[in-house]
Protein backbone atom coordinates (compact mmCIF):
# COMPACT_ATOMS: atom_id res chain seq x y z
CA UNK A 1 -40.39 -31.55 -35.90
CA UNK A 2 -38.16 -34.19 -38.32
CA UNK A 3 -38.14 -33.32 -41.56
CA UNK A 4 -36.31 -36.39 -43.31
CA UNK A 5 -33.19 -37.30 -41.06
CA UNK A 6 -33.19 -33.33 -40.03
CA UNK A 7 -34.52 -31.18 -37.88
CA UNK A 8 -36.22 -28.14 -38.17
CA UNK A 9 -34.57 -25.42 -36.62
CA UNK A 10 -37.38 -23.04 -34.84
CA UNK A 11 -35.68 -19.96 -33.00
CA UNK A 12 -36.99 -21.26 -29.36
CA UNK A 13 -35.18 -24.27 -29.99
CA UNK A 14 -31.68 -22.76 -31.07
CA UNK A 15 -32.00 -21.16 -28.38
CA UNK A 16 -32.70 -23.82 -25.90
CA UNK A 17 -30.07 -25.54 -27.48
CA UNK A 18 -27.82 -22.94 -26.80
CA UNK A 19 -28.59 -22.59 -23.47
CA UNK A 20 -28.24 -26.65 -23.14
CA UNK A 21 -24.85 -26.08 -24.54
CA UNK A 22 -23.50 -23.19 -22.09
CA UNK A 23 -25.03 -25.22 -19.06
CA UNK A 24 -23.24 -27.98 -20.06
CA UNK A 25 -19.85 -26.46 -20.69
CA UNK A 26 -19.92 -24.62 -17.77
CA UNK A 27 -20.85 -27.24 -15.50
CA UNK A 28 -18.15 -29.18 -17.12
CA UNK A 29 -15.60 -26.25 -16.42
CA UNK A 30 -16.94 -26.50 -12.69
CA UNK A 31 -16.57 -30.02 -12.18
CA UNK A 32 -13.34 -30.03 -14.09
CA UNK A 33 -11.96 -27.47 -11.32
CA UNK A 34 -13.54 -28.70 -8.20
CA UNK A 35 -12.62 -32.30 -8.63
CA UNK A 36 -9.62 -33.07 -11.36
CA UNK A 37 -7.74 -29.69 -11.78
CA UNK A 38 -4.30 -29.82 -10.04
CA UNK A 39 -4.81 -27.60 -7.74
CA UNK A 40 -8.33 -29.42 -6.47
CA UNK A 41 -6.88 -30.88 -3.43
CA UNK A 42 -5.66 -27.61 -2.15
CA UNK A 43 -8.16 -26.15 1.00
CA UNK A 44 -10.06 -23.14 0.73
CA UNK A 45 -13.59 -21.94 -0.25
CA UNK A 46 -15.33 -24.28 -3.14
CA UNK A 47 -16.58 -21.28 -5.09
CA UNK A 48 -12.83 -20.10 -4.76
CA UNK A 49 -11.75 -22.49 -6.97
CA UNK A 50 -14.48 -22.12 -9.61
CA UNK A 51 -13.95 -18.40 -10.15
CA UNK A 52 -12.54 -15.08 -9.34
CA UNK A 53 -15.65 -13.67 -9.37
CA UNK A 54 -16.12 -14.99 -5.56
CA UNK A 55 -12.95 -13.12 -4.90
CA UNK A 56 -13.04 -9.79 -6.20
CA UNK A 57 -16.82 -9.84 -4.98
CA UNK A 58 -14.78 -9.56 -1.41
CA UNK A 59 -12.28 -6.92 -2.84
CA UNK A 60 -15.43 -4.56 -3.92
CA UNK A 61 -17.19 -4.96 -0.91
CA UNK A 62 -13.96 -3.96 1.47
CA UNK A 63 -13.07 -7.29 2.98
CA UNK A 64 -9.60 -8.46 2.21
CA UNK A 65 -8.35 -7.29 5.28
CA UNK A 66 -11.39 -9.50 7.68
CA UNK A 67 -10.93 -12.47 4.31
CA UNK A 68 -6.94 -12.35 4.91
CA UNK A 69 -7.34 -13.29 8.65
CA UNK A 70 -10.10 -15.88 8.47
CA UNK A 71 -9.22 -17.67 5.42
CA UNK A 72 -5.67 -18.50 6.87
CA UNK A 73 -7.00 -19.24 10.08
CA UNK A 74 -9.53 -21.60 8.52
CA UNK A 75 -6.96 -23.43 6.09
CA UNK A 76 -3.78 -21.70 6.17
CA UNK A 77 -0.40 -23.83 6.74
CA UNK A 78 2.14 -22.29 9.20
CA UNK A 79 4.84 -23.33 6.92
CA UNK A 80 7.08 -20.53 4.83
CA UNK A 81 8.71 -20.47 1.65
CA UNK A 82 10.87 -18.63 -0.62
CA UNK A 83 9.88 -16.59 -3.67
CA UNK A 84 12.27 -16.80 -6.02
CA UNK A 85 11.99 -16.83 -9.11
CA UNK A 86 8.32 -15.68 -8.59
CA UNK A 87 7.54 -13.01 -10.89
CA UNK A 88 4.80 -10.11 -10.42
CA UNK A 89 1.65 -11.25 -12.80
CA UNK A 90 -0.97 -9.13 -14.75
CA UNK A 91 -2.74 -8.68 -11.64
CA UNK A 92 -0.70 -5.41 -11.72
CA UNK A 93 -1.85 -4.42 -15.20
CA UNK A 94 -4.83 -2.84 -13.11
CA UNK A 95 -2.27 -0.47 -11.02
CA UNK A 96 0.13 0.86 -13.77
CA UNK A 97 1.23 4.32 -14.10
CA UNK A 98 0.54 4.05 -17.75
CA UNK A 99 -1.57 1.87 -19.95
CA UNK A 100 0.37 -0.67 -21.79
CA UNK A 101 -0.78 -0.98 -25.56
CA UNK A 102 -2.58 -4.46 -25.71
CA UNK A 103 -2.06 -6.09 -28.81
CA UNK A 104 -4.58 -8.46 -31.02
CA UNK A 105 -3.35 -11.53 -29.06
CA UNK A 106 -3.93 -9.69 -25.98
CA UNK A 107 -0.27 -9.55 -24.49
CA UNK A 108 0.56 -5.88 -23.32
CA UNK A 109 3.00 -3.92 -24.61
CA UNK A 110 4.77 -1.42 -21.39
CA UNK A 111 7.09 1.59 -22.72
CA UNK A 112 10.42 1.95 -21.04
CA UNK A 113 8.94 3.74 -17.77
CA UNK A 114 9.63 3.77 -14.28
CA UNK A 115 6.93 2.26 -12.71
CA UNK A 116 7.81 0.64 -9.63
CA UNK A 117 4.72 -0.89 -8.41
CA UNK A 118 3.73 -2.48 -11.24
CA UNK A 119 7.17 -3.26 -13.46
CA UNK A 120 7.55 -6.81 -14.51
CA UNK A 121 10.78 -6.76 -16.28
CA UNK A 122 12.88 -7.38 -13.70
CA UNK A 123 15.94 -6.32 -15.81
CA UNK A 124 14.89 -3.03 -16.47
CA UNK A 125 13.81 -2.72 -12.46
CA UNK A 126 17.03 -3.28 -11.22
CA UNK A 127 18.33 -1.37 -12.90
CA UNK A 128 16.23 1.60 -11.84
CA UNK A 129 16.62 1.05 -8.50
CA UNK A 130 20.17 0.88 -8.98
CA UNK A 131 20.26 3.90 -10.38
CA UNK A 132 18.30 5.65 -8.05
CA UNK A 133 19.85 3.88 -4.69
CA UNK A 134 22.41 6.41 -3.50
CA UNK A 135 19.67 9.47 -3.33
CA UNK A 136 17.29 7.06 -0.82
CA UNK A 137 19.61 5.97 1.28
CA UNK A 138 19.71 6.54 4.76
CA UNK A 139 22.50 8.96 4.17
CA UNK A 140 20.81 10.78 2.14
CA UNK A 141 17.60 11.21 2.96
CA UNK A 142 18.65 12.22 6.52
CA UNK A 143 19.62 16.18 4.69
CA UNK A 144 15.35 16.16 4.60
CA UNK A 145 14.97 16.15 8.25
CA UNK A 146 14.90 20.24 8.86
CA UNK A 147 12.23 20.48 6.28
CA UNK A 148 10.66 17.68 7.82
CA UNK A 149 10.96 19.74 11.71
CA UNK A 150 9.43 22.34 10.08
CA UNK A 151 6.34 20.68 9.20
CA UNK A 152 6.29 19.06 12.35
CA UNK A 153 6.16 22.56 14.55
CA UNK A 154 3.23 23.61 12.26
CA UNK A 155 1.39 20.29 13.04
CA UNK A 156 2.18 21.23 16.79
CA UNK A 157 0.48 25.05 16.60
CA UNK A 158 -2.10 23.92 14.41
CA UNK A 159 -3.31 20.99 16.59
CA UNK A 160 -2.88 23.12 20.14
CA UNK A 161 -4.96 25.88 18.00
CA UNK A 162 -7.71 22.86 17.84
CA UNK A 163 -8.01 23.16 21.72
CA UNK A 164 -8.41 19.05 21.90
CA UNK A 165 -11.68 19.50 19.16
CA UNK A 166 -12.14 15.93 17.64
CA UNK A 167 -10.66 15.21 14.03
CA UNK A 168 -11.16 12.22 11.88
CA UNK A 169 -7.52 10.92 12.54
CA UNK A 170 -7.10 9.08 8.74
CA UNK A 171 -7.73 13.03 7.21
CA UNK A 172 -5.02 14.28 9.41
CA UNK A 173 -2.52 11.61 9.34
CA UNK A 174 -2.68 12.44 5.60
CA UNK A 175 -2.24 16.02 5.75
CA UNK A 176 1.06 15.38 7.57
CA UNK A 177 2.43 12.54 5.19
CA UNK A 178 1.49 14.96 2.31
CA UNK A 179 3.37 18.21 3.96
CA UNK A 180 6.39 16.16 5.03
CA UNK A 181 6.19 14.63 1.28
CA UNK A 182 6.21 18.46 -0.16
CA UNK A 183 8.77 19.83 1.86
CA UNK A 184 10.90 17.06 1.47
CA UNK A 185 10.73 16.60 -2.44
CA UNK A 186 9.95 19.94 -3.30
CA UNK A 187 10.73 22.48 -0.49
CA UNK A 188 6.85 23.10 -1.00
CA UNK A 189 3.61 23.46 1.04
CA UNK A 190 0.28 22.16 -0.66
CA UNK A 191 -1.87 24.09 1.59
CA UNK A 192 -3.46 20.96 3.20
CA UNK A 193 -2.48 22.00 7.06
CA UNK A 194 -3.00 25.53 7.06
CA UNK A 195 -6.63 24.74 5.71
CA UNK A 196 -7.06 21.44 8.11
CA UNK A 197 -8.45 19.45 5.23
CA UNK A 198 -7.05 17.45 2.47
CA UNK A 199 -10.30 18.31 0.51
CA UNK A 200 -11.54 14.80 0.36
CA UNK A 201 -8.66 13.39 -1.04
CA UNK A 202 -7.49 10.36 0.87
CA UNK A 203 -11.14 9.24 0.69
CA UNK A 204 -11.68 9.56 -3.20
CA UNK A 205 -7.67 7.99 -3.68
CA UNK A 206 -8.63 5.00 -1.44
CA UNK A 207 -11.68 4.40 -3.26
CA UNK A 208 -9.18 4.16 -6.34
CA UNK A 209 -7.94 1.07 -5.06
CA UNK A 210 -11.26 -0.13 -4.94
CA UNK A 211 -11.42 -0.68 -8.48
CA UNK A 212 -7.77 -1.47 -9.14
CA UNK A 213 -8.10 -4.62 -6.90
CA UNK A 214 -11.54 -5.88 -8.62
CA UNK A 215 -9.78 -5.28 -11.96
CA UNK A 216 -6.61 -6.95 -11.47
CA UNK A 217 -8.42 -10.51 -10.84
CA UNK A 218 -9.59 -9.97 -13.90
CA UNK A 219 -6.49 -9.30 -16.37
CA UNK A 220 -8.09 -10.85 -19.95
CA UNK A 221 -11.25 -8.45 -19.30
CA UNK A 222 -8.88 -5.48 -18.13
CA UNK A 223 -6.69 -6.27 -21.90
CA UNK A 224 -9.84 -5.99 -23.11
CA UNK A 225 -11.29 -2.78 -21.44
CA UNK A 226 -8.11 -1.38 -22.46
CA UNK A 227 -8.38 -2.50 -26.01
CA UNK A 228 -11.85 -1.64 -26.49
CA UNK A 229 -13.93 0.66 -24.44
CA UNK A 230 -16.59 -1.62 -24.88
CA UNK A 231 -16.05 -3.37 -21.93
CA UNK A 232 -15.35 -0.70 -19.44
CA UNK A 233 -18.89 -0.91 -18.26
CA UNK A 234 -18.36 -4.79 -17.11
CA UNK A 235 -16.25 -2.63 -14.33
CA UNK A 236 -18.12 0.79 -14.45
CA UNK A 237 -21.48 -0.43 -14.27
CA UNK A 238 -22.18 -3.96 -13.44
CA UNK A 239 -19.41 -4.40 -10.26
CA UNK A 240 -20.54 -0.51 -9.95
CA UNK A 241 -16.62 0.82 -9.53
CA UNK A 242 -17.67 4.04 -10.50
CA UNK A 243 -17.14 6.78 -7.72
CA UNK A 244 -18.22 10.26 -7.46
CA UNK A 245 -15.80 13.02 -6.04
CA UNK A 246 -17.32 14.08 -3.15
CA UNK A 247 -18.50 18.22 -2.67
CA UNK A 248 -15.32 20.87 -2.73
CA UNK A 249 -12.87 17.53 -3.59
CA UNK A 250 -9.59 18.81 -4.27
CA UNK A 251 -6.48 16.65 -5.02
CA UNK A 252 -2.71 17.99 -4.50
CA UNK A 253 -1.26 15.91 -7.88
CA UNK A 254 -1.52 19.23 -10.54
CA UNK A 255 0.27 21.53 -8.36
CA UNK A 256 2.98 18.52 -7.72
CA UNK A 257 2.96 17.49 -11.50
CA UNK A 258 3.31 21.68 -12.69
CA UNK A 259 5.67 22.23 -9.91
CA UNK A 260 8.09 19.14 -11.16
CA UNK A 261 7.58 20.02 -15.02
CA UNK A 262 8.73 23.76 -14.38
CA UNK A 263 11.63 22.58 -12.35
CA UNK A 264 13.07 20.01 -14.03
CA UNK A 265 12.36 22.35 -17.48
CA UNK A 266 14.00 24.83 -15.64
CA UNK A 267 17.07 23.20 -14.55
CA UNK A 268 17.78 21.23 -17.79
CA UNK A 269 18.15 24.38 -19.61
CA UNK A 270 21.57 25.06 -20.79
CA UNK A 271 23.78 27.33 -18.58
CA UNK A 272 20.54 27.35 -16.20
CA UNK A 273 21.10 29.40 -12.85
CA UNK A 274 22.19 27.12 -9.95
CA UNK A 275 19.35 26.59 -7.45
CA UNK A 276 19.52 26.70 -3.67
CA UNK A 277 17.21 24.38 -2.97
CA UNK A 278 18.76 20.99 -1.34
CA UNK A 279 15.71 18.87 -1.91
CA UNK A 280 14.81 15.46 -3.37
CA UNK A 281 13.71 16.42 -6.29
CA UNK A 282 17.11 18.57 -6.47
CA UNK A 283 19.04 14.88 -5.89
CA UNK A 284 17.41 13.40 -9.26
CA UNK A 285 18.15 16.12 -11.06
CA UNK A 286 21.29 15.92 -10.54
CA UNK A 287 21.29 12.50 -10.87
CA UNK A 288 20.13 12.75 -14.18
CA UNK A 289 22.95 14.93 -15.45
CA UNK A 290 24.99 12.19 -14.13
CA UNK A 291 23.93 8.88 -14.92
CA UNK A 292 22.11 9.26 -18.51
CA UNK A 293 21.11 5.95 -18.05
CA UNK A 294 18.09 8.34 -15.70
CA UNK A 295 16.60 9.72 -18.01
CA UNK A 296 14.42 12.65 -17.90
CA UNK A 297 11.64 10.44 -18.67
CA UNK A 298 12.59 8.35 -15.29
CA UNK A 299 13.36 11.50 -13.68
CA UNK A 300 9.77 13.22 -14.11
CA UNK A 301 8.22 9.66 -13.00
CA UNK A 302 10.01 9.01 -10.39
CA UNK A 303 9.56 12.81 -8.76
CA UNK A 304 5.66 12.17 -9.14
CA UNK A 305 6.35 8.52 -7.47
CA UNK A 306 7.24 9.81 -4.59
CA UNK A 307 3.79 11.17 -3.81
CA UNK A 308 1.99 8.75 -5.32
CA UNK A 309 3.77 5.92 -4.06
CA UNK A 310 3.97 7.75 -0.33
CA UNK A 311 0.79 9.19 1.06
CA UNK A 312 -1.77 6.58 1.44
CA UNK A 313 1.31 4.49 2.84
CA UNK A 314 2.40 6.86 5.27
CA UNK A 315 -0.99 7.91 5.75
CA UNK A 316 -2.17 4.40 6.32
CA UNK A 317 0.63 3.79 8.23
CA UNK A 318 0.70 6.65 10.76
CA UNK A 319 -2.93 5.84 11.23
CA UNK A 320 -2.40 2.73 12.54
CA UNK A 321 0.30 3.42 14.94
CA UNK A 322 -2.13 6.15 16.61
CA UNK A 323 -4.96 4.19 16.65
CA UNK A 324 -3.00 1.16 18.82
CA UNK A 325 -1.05 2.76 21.04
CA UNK A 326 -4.56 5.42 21.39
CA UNK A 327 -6.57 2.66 22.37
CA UNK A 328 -4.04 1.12 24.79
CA UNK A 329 -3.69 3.41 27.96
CA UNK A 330 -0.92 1.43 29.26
CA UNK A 331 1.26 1.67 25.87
CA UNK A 332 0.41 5.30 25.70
CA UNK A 333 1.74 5.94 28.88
CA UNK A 334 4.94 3.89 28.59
CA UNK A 335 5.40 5.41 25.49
CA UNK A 336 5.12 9.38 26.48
CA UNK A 337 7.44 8.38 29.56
CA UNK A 338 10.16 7.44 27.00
CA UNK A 339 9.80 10.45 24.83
CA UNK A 340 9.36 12.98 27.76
CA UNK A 341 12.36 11.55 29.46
CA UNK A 342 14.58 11.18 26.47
CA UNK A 343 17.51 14.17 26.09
CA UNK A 344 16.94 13.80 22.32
CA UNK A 345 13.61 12.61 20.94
CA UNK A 346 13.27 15.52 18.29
CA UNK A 347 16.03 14.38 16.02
CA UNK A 348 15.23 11.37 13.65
CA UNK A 349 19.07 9.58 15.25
CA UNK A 350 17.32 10.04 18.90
CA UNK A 351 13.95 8.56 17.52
CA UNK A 352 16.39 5.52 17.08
CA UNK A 353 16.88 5.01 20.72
CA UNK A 354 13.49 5.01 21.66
CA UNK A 355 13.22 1.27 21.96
CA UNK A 356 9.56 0.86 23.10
CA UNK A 357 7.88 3.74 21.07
CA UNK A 358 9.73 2.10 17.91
CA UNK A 359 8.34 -1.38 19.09
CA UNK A 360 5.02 0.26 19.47
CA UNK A 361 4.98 1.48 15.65
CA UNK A 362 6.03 -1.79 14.65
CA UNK A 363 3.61 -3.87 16.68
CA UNK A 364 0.93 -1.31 14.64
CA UNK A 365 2.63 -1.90 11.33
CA UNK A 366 2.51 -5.89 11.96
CA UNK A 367 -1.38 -6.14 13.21
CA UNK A 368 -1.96 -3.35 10.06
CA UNK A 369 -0.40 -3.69 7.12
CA UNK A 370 -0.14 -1.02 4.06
CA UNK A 371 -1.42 -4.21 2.09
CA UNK A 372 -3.95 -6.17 2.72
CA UNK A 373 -4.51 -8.68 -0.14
CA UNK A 374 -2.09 -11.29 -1.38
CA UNK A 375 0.80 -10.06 -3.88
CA UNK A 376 0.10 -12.04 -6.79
CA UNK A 377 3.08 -13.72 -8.31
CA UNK A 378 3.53 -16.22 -11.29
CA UNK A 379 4.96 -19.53 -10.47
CA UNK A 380 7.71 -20.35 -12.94
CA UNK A 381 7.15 -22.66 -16.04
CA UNK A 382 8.73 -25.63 -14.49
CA UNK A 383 6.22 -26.03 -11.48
CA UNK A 384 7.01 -25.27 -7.92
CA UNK A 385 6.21 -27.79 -4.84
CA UNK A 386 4.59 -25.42 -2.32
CA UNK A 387 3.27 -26.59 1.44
CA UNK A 388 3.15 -30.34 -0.13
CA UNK A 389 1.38 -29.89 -3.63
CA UNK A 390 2.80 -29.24 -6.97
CA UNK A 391 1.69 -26.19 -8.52
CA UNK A 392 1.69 -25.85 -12.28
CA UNK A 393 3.43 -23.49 -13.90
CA UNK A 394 1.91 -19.87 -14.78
CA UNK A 395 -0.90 -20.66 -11.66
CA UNK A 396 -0.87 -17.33 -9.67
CA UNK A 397 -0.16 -17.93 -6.06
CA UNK A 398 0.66 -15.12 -3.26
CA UNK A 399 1.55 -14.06 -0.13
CA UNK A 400 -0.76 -12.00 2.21
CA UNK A 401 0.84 -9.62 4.39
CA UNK A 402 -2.19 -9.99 6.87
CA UNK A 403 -1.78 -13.47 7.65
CA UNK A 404 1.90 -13.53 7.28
CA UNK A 405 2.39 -10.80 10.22
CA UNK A 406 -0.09 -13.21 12.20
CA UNK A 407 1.50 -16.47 12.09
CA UNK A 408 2.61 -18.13 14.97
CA UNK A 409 5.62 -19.40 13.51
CA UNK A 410 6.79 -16.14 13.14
CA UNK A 411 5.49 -13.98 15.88
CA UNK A 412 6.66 -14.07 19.50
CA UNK A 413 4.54 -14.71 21.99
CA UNK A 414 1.15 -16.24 22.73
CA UNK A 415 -1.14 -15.00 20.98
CA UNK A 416 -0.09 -13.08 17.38
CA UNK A 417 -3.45 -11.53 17.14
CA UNK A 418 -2.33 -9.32 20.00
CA UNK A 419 -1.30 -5.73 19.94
CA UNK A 420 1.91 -6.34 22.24
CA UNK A 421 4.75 -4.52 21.86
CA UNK A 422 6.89 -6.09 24.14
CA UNK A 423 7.35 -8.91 21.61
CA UNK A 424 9.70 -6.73 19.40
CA UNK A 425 12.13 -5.66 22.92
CA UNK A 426 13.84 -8.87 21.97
CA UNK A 427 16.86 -6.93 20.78
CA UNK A 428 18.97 -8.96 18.41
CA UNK A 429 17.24 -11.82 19.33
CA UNK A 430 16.19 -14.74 16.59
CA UNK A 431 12.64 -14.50 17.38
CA UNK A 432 12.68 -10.32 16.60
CA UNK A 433 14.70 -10.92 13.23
CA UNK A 434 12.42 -14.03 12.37
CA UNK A 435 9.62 -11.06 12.40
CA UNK A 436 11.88 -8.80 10.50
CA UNK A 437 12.66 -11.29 7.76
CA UNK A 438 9.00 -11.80 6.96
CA UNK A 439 7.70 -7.82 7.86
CA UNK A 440 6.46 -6.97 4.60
CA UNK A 441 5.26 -3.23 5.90
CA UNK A 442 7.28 -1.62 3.10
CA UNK A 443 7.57 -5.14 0.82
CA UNK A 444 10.10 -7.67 1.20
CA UNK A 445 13.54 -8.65 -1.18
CA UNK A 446 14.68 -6.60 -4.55
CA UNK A 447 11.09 -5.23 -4.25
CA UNK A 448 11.34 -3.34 -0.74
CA UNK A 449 10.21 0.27 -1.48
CA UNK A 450 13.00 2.58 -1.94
CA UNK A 451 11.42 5.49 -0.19
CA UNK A 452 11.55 2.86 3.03
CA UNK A 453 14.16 5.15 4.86
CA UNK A 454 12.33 8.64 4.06
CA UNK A 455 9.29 7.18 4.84
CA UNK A 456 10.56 5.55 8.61
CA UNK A 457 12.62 8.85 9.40
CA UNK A 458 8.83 10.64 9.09
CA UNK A 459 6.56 8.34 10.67
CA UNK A 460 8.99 7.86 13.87
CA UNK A 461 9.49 11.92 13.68
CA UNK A 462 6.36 12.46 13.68
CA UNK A 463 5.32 9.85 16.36
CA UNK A 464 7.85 11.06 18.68
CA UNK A 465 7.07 14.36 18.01
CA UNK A 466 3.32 14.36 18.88
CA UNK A 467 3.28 11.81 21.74
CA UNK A 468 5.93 14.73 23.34
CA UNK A 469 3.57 17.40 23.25
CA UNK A 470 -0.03 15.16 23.34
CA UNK A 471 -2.06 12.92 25.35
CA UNK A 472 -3.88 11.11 22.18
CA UNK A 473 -7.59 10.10 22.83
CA UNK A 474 -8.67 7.58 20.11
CA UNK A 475 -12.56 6.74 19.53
CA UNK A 476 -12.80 3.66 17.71
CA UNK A 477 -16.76 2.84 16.08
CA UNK A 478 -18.52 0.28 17.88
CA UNK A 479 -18.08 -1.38 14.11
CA UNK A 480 -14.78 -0.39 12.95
CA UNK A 481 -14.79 0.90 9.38
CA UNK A 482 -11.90 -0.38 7.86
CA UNK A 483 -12.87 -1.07 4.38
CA UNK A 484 -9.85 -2.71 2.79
CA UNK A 485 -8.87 -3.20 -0.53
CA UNK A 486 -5.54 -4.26 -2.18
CA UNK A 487 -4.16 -1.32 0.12
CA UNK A 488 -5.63 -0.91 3.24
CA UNK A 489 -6.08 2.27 5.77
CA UNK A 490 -8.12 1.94 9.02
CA UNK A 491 -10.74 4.59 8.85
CA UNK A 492 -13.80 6.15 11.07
CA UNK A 493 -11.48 6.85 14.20
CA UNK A 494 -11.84 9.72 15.52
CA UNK A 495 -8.85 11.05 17.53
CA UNK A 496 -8.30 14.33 20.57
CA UNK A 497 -4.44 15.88 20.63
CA UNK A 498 -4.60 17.39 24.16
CA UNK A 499 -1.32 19.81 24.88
CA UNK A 500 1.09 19.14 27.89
CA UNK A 501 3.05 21.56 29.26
CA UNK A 502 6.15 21.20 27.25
CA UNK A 503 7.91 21.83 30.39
CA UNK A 504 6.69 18.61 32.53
CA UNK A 505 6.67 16.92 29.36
CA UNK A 506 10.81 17.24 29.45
CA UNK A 507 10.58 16.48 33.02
CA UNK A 508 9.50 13.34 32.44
CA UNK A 509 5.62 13.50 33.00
CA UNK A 510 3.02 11.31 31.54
């Protein structure tokens, strides 16, 4: 109704004027980003480009491993790049040990932390992991290996005590990446194989990631959860992230964080009594004492790193390697011949020689990733020219270790969807250290994982170890259940360790 040259402002029309508004704006927004935002003209799916809502709707639901393959094989480019100068981007605000503070223009605000994961400042990252190189190198991490045997002959009894009963192979593979963790770092049992259970929790960890990897495609709203709890229920309640421990859960990381605090308060005390035990977490004590430059704060985080940074990836990864060479009965045989007729196959130097059981754990690794979801990374200020476009500066672009390990630019032979471990007997070859160079199993450049060479010296221990004394029967669901998430662990297989006689096994029987 005009009153005048005005308008009379009922509360059902500001409000349809409202509406008119938001439609308007966002359609603008949508056919700004569809059709005249830089990156317009690059391929993918259309409601890719409008938000990340289409996105992390995949990352709740457990797809990035199934969205990985098929989006690269749909538009992908075989062509490769480098990444420097590529820095990590708030993405990895969702996966930090600590919350930063988030100030009232929303940037965050990190303490001086070892977080390796999620660190950004790459001057204060290098020079943690200079500090910490010498005590996870190969050298070094090689004194672990008769705590690690010892684990290993308890997985032995305890599995010929299951008389070839079925277990869910992803529970399993966890207990032993959690016992070879404790003995290593703290000369320590947490229970987990002498009670055949990890009490639920690889399950209720992996469903951790679940929400990290919806949240960090959303870094403004996760400033602003962490800011104001006012908008934890965008994440709690409307992408339901929430997740119930399931009955008689039980999770190792307050015995691991006590044992570490009474250690480390124990050895820092002045004149305090030496102590016998040659473990990891005895290496960064020392190496606190001398480098002060590792401080205790460092020191307590990265003890607690090691198992929170190791068991879903050597979980995940041992996992895979059974579940391959299990469900290929030609590999499995051609691997237990080289075990069973090797004169050393115990120690982690003659786990070295075995050339086709280390290209079978490889082959594994390649087809299944730790990670399954791109690494975000910020292109620099000045632009970058990637695959033929130019993409603006501060755009978030990444590399996904799924379709990487799958390209055929990289991958010997026919078919790179294959499980084929022949393709890594290449030696020295260019093709095998073309798949090398672009292996991201345990990341790639400065950020490789430092536990890389503790973590290979147990999975190809353990590997050997069983495959010596087994025959592995892997059932695989009709519909495998491999929810997969920013990290990814195949799950659902169920798995049969039937004994040998270790006798014919050293003669050389399959």
């Amino acid at each position: 109704m005009e009153v005048g040259a005005g308008l009379i402002w009922t509360p059902l029309w500001a409000l349809c004027y409202g509406l008119g508004v938001l439609l308007l704006s966002i359609t603008t927004i949508v056919l700004y980003r569809l059709l005249l935002h830089p990156l317009a003209r690059i391929p993918g799916p259309r409601l890719a480009a409008v938000s990340n809502i289409w996105h992390a709707y995949h990352a709740r639901n457990g797809h990035m491993f199934d969205l990985g393959r098929r989006l690269h094989r749909e538009y992908g480019d075989k062509k490769k790049g480098s990444t420097k100068g590529f820095e990590k981007t708030d993405f990895y605000l969702a996966t930090s040990l600590n919350w930063p503070k988030i100030d009232a223009f929303l940037r965050p605000h990190f303490a001086d932390g070892l977080d390796l994961l999620s660190e950004r400042d790459m001057k204060r990252y290098r020079l943690q992991r200079r500090l910490i190189g010498r005590v996870y190198q190969t050298a070094n991490v090689v004194k672990f290996e008769a705590a690690v045997d010892d684990v290993i002959k308890q997985v032995i009894a305890r599995l010929e005590a299951l008389n070839g009963a079925e277990i869910d192979l992803k529970e399993w593979m966890h207990i032993i990446a959690v016992e070879c963790l404790g003995a290593s770092v703290l000369s320590w049992s947490p229970g987990l194989l002498k009670a055949g259970t990890d009490w639920g929790s690889s399950a209720h960890s992996y469903l951790g990631w679940r929400r990290k990897s919806v949240m960090g495609l959303f870094p403004t709203l996760t400033k602003l959860t962490l800011r104001s709890n006012l908008f934890e229920w965008i994440f709690r309640d409307l992408w339901n992230l929430k997740y119930v421990a399931p009955p008689g859960f039980r999770t190792f990381f307050p015995d691991v964080a006590k044992r570490i605090s009474r250690r480390i308060k124990s050895a820092l005390k002045p004149n305090a009594p030496k102590d016998s035990r040659a473990d990891l977490l005895a290496d960064l004590i020392q190496l606190h004492k001398d480098k002060p430059d590792f401080t205790e704060n460092y020191l307590r985080k990265m003890a607690m790193t090691n198992f929170g940074a190791g068991h879903e990836t050597m979980a995940s990864t041992l996992t895979s390697i059974f579940t391959m060479v299990g469900t290929h009965d030609e590999v499995q045989r051609r691997v237990r011949r080289e075990i069973r007729s090797a004169t050393d196959a115990s120690s982690y130097a003659g786990t070295l020689q075995l050339q086709y059981m280390r290209a079978a754990a490889r082959e594994a690794m390649r087809l299944h990733p730790v990670l399954s979801m791109s690494l975000p990374r910020r292109v620099p200020d000045a632009g970058a020219q990637i695959h033929g476009h130019f993409i603006p500066g501060g755009t978030t672009v990444g590399c996904n270790p799924v379709a990487l390990h799958r390209n055929a630019d990289i991958v010997t032979g026919p078919d790179p969807d294959a499980y084929d471990p022949d393709r890594w007997l290449g030696g020295e070859s260019s093709d095998t250290r073309l798949m090398e160079r672009y292996s991201l199993n345990w990341g790639g450049g400065p950020r490789t994982c430092p536990g890389k060479n503790l973590a290979e010296m147990v999975v190809y221990k353990v590997v050997s170890a069983l495959f010596e004394r087994f025959d592995v029967e892997v059932t695989v669901p009709q519909k495998v259940g491999q929810p997969s998430y920013f990290l990814s662990m195949i799950t659902g297989v169920k798995a049969r360790f039937l004994s040998v006689d270790p006798q014919a096994a050293g003669k050389g029987g399959i």
